[in-house]
PDB file of N, CA and C in Angstrom:
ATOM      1  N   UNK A   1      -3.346  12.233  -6.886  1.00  0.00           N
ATOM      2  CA  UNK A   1      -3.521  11.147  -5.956  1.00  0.00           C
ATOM      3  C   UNK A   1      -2.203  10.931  -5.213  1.00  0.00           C
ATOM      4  N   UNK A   2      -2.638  10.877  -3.861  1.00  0.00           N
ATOM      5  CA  UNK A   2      -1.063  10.885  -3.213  1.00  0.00           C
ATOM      6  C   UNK A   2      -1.020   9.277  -3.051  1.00  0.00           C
ATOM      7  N   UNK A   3       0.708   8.923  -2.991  1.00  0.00           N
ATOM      8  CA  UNK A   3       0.744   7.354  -3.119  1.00  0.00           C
ATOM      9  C   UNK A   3       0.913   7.126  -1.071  1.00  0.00           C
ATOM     10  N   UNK A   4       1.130   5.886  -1.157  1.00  0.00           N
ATOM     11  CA  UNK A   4       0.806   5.535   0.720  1.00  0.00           C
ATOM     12  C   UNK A   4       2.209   6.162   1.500  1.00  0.00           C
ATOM     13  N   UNK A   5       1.913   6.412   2.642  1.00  0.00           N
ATOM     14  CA  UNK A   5       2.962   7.183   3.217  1.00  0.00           C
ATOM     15  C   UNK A   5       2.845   6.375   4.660  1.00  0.00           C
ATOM     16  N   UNK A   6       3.986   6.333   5.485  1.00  0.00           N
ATOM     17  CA  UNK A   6       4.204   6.052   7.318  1.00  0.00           C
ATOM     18  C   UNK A   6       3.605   8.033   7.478  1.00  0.00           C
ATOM     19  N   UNK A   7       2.872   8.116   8.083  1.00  0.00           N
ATOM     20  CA  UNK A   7       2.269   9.310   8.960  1.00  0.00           C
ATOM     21  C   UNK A   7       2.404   9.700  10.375  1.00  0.00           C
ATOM     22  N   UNK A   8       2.290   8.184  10.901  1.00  0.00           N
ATOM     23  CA  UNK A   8       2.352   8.276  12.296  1.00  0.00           C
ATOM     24  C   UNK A   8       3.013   6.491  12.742  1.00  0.00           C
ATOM     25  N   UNK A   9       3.805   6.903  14.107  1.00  0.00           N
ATOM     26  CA  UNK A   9       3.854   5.756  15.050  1.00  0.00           C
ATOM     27  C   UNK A   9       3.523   5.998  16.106  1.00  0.00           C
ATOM     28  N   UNK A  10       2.783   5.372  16.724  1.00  0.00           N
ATOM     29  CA  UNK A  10       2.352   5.303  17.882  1.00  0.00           C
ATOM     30  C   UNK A  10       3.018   4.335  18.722  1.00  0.00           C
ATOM     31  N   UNK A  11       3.595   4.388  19.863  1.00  0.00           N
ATOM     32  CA  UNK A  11       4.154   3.572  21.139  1.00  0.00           C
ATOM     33  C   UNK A  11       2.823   3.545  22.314  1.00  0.00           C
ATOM     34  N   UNK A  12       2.172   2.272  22.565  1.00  0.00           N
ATOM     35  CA  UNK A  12       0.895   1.796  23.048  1.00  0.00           C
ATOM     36  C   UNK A  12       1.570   1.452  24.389  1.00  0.00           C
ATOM     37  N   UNK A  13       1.415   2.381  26.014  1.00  0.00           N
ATOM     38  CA  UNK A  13       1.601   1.882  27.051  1.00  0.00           C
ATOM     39  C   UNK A  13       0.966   2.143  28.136  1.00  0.00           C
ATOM     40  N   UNK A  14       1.220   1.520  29.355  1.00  0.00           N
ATOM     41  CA  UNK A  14       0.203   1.513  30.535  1.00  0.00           C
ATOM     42  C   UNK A  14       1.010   2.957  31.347  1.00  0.00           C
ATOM     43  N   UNK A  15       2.185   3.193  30.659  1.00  0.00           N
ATOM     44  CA  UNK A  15       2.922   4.495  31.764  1.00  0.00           C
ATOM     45  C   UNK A  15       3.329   5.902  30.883  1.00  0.00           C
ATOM     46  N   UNK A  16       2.348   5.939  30.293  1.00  0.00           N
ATOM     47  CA  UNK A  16       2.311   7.455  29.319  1.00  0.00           C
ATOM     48  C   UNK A  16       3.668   8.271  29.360  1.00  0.00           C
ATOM     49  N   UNK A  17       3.462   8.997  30.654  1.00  0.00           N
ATOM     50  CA  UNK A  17       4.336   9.815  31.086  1.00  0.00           C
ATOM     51  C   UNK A  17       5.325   9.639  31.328  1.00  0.00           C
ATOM     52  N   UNK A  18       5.474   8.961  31.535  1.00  0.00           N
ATOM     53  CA  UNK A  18       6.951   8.250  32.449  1.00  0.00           C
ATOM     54  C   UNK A  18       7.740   7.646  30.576  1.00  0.00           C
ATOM     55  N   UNK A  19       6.818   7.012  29.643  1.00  0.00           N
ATOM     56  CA  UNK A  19       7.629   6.866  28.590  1.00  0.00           C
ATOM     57  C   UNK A  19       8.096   8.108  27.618  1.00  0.00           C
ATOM     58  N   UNK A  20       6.831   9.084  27.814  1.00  0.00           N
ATOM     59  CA  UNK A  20       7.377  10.433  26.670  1.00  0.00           C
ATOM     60  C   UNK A  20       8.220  11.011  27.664  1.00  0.00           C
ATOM     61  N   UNK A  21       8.468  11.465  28.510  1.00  0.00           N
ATOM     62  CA  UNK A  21       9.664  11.915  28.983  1.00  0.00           C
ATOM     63  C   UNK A  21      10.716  11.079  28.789  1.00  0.00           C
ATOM     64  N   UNK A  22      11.283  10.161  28.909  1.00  0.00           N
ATOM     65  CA  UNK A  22      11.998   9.635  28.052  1.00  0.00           C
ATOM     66  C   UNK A  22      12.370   9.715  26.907  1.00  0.00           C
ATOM     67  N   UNK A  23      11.329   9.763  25.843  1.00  0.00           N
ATOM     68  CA  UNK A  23      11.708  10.195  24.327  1.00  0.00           C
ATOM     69  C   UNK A  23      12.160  12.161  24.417  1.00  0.00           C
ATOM     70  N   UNK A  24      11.895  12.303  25.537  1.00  0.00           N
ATOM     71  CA  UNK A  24      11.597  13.948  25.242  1.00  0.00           C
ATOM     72  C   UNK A  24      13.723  14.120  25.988  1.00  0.00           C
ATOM     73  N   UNK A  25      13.451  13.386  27.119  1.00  0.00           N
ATOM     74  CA  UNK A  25      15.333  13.664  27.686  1.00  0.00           C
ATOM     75  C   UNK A  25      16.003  13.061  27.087  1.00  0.00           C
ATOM     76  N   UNK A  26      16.182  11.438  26.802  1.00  0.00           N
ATOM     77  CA  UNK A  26      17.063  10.705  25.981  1.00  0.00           C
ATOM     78  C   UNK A  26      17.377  11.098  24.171  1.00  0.00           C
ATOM     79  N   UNK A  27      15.925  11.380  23.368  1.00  0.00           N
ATOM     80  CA  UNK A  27      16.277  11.833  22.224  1.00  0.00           C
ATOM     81  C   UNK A  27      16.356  13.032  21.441  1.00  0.00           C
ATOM     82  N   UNK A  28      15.759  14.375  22.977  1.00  0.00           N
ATOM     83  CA  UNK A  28      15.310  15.614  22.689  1.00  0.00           C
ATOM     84  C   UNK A  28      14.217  15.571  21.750  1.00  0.00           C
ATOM     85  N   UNK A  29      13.302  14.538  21.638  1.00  0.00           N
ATOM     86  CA  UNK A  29      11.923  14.901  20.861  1.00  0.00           C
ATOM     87  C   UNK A  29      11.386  16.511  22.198  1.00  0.00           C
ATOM     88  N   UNK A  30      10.548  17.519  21.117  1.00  0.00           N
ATOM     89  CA  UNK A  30       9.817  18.082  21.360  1.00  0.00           C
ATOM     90  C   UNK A  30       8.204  17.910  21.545  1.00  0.00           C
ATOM     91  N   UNK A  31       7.743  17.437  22.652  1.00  0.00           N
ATOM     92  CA  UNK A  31       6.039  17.405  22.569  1.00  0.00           C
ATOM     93  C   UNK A  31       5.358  18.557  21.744  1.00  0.00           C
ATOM     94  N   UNK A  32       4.314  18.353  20.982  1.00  0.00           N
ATOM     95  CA  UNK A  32       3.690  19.238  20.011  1.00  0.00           C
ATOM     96  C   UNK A  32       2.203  19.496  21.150  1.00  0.00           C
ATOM     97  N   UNK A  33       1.771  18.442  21.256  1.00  0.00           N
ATOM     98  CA  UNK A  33       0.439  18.586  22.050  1.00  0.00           C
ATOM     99  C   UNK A  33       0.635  17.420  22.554  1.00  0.00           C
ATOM    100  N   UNK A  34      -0.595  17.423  24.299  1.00  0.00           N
ATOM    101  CA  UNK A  34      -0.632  16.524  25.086  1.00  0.00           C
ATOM    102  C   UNK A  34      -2.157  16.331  25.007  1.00  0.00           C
ATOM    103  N   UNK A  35      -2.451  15.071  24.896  1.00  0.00           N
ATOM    104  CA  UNK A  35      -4.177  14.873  25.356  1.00  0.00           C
ATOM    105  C   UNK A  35      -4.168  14.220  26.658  1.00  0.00           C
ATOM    106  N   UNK A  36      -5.739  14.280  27.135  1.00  0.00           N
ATOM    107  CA  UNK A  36      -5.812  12.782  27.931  1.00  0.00           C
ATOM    108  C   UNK A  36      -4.906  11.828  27.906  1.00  0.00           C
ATOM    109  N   UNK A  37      -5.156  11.151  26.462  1.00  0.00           N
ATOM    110  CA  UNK A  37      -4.571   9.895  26.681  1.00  0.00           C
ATOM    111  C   UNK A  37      -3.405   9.477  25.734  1.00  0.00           C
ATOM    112  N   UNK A  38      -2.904  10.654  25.701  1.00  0.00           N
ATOM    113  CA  UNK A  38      -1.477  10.798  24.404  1.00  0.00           C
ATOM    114  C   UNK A  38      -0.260  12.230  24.714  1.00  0.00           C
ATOM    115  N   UNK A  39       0.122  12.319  24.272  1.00  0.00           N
ATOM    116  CA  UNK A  39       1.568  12.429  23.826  1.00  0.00           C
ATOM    117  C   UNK A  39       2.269  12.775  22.717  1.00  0.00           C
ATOM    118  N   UNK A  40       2.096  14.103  21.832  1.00  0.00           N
ATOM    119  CA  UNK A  40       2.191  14.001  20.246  1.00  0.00           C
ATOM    120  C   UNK A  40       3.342  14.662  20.277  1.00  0.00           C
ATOM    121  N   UNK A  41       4.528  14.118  19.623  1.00  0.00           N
ATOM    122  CA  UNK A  41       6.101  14.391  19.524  1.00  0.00           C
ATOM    123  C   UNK A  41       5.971  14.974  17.800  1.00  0.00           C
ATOM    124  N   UNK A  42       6.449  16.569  17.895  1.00  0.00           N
ATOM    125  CA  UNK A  42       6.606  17.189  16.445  1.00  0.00           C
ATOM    126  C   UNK A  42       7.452  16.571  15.522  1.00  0.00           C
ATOM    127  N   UNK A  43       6.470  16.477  14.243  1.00  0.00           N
ATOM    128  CA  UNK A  43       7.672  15.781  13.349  1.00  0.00           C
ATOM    129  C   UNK A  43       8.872  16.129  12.681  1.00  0.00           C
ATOM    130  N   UNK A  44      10.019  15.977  13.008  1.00  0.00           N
ATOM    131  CA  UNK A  44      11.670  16.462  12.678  1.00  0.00           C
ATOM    132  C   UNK A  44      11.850  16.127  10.993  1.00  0.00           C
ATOM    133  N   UNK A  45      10.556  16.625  10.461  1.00  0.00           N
ATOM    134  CA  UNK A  45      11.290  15.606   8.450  1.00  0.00           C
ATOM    135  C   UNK A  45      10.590  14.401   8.390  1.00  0.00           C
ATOM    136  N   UNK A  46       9.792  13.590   9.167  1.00  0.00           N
ATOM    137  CA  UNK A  46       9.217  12.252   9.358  1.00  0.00           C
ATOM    138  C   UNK A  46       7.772  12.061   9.550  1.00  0.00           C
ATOM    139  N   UNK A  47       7.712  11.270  10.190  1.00  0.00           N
ATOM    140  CA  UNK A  47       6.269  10.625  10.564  1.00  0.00           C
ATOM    141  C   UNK A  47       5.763  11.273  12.059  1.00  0.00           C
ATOM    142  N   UNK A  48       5.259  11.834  12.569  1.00  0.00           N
ATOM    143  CA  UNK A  48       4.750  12.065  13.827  1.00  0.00           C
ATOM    144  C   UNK A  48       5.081  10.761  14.681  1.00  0.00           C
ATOM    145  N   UNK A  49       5.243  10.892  15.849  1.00  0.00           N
ATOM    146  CA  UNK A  49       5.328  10.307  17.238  1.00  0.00           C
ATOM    147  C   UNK A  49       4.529  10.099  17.859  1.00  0.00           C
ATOM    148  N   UNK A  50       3.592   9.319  18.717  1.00  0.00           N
ATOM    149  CA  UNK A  50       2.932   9.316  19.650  1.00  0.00           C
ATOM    150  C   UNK A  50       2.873   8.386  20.795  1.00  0.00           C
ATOM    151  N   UNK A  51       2.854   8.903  22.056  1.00  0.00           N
ATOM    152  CA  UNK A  51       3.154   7.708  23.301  1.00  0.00           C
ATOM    153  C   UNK A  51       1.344   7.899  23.757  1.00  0.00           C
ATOM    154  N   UNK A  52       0.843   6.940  23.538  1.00  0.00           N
ATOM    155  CA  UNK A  52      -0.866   6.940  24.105  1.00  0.00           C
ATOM    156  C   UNK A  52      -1.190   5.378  24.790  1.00  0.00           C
ATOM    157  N   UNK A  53      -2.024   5.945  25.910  1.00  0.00           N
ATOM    158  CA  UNK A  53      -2.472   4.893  26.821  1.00  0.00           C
ATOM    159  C   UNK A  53      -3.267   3.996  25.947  1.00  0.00           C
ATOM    160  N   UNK A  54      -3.007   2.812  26.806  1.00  0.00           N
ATOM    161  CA  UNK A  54      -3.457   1.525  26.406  1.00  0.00           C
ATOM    162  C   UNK A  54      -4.816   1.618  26.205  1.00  0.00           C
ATOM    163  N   UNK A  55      -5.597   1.110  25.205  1.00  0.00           N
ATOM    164  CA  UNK A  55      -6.585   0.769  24.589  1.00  0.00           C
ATOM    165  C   UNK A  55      -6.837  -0.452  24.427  1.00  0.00           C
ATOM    166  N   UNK A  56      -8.341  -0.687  24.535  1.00  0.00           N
ATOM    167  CA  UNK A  56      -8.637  -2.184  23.960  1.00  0.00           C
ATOM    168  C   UNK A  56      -8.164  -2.554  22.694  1.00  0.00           C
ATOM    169  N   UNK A  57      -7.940  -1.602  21.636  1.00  0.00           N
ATOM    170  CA  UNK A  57      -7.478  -2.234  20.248  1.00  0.00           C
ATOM    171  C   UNK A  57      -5.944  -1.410  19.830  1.00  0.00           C
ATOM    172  N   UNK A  58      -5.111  -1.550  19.703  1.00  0.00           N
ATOM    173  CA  UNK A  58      -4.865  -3.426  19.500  1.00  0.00           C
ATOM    174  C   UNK A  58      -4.729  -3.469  20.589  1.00  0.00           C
ATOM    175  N   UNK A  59      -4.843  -4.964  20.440  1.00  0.00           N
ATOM    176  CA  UNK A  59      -4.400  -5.672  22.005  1.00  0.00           C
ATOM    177  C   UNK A  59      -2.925  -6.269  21.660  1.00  0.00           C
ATOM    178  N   UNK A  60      -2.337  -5.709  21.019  1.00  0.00           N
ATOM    179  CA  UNK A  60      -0.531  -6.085  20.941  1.00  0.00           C
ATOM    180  C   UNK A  60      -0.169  -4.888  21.674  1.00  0.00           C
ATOM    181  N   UNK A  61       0.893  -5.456  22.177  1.00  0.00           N
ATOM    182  CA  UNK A  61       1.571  -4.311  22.917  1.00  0.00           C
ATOM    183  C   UNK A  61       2.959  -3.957  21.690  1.00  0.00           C
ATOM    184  N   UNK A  62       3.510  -2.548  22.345  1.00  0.00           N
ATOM    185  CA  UNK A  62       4.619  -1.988  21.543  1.00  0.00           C
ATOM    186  C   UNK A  62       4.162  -1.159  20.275  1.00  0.00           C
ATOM    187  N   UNK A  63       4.770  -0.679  19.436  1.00  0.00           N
ATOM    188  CA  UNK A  63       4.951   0.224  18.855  1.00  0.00           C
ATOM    189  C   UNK A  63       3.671  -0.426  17.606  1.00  0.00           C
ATOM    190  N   UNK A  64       2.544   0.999  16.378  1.00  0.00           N
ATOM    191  CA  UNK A  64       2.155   0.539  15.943  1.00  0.00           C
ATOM    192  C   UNK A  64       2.270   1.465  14.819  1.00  0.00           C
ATOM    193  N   UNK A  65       2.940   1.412  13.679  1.00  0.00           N
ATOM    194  CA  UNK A  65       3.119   2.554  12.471  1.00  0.00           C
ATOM    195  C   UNK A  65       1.705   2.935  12.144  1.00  0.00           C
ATOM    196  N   UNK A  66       1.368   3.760  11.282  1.00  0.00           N
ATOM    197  CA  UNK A  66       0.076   4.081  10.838  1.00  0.00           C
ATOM    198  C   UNK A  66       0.893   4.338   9.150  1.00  0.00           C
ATOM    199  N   UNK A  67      -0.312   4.286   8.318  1.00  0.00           N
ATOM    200  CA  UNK A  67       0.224   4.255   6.734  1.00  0.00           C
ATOM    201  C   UNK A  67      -1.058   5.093   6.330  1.00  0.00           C
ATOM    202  N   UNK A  68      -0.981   6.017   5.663  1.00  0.00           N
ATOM    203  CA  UNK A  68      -2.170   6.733   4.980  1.00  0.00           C
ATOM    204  C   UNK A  68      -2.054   5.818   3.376  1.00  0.00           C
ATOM    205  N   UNK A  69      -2.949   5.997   2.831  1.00  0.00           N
ATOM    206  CA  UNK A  69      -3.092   5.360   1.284  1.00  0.00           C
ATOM    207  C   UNK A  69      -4.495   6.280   0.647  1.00  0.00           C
ATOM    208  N   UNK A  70      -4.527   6.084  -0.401  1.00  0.00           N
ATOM    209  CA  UNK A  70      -5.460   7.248  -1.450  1.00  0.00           C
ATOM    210  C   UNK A  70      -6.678   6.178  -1.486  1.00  0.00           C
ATOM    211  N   UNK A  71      -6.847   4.715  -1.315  1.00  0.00           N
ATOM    212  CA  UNK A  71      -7.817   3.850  -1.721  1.00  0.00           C
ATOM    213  C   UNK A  71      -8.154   2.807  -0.632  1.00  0.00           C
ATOM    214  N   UNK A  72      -8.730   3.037   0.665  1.00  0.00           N
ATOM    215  CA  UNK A  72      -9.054   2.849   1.578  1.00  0.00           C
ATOM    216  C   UNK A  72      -9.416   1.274   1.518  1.00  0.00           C
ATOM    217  N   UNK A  73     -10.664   1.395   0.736  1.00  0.00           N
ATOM    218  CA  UNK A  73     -11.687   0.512   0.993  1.00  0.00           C
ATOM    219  C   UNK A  73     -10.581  -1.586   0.330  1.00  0.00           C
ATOM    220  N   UNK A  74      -9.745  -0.456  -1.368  1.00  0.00           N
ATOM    221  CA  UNK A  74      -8.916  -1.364  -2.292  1.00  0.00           C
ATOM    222  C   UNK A  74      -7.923  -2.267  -0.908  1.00  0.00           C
ATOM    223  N   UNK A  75      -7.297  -0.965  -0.280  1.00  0.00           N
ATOM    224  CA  UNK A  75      -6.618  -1.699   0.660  1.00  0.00           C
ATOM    225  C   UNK A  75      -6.660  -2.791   1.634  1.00  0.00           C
ATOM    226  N   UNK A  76      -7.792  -2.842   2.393  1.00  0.00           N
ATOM    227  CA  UNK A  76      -8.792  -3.243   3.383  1.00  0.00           C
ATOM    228  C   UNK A  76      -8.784  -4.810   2.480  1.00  0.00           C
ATOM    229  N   UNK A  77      -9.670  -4.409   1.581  1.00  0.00           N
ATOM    230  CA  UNK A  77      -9.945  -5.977   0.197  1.00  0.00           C
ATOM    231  C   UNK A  77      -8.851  -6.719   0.521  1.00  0.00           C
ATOM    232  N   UNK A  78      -7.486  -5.684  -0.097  1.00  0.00           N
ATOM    233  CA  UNK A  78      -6.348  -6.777  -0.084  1.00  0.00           C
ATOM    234  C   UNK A  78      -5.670  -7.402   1.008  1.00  0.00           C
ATOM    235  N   UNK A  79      -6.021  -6.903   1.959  1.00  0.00           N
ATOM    236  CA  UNK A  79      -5.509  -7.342   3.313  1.00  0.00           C
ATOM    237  C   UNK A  79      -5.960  -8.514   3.688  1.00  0.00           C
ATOM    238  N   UNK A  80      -7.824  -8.293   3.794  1.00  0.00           N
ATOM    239  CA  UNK A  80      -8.461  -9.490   4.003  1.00  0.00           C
ATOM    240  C   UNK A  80      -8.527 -10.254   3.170  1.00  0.00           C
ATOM    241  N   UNK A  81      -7.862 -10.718   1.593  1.00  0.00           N
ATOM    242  CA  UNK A  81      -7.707 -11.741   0.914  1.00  0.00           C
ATOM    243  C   UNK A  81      -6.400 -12.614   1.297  1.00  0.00           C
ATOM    244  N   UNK A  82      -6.108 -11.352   1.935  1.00  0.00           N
ATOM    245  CA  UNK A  82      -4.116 -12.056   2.677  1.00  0.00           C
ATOM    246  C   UNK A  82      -4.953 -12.690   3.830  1.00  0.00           C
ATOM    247  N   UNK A  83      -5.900 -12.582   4.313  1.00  0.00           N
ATOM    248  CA  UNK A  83      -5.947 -13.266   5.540  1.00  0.00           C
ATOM    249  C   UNK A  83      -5.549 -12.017   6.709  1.00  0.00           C
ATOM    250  N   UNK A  84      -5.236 -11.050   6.477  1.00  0.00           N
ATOM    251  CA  UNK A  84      -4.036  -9.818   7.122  1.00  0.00           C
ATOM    252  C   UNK A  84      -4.667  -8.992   7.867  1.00  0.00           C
ATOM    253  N   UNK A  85      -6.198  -9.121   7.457  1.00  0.00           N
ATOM    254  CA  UNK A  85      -6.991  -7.525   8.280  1.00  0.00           C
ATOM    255  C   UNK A  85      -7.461  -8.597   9.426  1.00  0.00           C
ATOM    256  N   UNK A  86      -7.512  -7.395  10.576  1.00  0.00           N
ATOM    257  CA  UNK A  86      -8.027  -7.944  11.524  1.00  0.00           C
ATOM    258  C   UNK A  86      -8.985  -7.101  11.667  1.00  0.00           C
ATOM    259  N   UNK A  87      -9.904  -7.867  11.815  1.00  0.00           N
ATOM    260  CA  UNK A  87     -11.751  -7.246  11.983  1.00  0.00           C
ATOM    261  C   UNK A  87     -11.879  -6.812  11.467  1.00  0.00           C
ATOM    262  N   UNK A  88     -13.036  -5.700  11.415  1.00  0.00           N
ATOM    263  CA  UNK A  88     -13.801  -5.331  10.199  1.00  0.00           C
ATOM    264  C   UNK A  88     -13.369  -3.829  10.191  1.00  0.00           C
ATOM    265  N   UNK A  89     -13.427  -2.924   8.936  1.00  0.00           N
ATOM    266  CA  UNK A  89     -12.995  -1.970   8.594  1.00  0.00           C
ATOM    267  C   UNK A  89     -14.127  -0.931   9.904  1.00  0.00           C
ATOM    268  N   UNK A  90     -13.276  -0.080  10.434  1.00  0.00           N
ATOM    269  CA  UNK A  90     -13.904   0.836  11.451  1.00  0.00           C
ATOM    270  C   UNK A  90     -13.858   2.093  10.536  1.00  0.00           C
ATOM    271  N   UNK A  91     -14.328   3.631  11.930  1.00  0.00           N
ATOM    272  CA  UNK A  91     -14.403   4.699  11.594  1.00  0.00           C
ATOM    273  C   UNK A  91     -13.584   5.227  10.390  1.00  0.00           C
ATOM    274  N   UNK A  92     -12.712   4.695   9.032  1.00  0.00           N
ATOM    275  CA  UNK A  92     -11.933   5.210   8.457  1.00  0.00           C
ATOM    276  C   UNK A  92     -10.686   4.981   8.622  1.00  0.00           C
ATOM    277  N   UNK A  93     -10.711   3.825   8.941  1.00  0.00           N
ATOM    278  CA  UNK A  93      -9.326   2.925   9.474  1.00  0.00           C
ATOM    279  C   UNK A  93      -9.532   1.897   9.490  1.00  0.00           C
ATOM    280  N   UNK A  94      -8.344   0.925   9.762  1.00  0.00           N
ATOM    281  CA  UNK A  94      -8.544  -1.183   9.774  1.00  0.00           C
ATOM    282  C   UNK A  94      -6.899  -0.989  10.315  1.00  0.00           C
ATOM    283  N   UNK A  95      -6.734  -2.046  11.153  1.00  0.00           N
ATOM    284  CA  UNK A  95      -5.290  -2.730  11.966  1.00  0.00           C
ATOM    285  C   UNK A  95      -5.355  -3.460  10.869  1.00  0.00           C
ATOM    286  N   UNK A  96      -4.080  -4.229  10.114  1.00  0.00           N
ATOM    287  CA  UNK A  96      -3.887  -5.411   9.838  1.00  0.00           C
ATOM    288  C   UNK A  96      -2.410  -5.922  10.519  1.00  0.00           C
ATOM    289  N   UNK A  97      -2.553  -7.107   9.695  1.00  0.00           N
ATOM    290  CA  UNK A  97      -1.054  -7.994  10.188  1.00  0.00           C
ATOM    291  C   UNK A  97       0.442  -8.007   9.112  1.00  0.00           C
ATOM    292  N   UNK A  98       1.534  -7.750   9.270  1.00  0.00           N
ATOM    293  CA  UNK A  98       2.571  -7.752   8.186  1.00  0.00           C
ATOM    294  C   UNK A  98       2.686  -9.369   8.628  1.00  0.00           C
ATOM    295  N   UNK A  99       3.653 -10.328   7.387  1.00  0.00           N
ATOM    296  CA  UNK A  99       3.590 -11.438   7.586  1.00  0.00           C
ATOM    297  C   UNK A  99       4.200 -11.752   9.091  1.00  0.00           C
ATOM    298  N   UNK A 100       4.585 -11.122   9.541  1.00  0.00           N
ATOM    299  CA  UNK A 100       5.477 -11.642  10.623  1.00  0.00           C
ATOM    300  C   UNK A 100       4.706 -11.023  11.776  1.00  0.00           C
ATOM    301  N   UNK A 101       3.737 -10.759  11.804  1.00  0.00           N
ATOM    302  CA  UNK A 101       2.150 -10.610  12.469  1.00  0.00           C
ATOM    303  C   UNK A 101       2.145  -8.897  13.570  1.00  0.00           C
ATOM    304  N   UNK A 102       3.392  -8.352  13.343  1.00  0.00           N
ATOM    305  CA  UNK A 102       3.565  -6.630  13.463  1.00  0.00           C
ATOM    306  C   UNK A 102       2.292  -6.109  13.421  1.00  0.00           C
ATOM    307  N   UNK A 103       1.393  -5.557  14.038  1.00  0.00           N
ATOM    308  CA  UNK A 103       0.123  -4.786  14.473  1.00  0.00           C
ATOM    309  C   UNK A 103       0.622  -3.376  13.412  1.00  0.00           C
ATOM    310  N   UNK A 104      -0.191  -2.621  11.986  1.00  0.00           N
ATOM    311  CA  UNK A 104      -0.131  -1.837  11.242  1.00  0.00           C
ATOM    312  C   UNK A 104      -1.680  -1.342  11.208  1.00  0.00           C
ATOM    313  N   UNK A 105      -1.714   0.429  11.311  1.00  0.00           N
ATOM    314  CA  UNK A 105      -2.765   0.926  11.047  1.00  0.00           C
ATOM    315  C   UNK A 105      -2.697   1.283   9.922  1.00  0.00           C
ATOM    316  N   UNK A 106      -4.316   1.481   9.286  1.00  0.00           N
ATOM    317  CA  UNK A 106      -4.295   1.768   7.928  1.00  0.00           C
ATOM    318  C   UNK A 106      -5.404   2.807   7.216  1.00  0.00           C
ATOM    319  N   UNK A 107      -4.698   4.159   6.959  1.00  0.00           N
ATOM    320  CA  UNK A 107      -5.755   5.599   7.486  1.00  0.00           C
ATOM    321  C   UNK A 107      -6.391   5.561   5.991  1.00  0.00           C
ATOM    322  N   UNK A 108      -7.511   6.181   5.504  1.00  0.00           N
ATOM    323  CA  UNK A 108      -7.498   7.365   4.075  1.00  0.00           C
ATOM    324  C   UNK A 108      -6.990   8.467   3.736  1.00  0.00           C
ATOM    325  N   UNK A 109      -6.006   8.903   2.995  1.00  0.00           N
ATOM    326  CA  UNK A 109      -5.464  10.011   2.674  1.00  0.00           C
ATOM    327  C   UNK A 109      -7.053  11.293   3.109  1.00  0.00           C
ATOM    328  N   UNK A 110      -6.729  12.468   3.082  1.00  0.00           N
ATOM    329  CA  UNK A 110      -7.820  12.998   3.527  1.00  0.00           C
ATOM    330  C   UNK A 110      -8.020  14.019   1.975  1.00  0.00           C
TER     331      UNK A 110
END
């Protein structure tokens, strides 16, 4: 059983391009793949990168970590007893809130 890990951050904006070039000249990130609506920076030892267009969810702007965990559903429970999940558990994922109300995704190990 693997224990919870940061996997991914995602940076949520209205100017895609214009921000991963930036990460790509200012910090020499390497793009791995480009979609539609993303931006995937190879991981150097870390968590993956991603600059992807704005979406209805979240509706916070700025940066949003992602956390894999082995017990999906356990997690989800404890969030919404914190009061912490926001909405209802989707496709294999749930946003919640850290106390200081930081927008966190929350994957199943696969």
């Amino acid at each position: 059983m693997r224990g919870p890990a940061l996997t991914n951050v995602f940076a949520f904006t209205d100017r895609r391009d214009e921000v991963a070039r930036f990460f790509e000249e200012v910090l020499g990130l390497t793009s791995e793949r480009s979609h539609e609506d993303s931006v995937w920076f190879a991981p150097g030892g870390g968590a993956t990168f991603t600059v992807h267009d704005r979406e209805d969810e979240p509706s916070e702007w700025g940066f949003v970590p992602w956390f894999h965990v082995s017990d999906l559903a356990a997690a989800f429970e404890r969030a919404r007893s914190r009061g912490a999940s926001i909405g209802e558990m989707r496709e294999g994922y749930f946003f919640a809130h850290d106390p200081d109300g930081r927008v966190l995704g929350v994957r199943q190990w696969q």
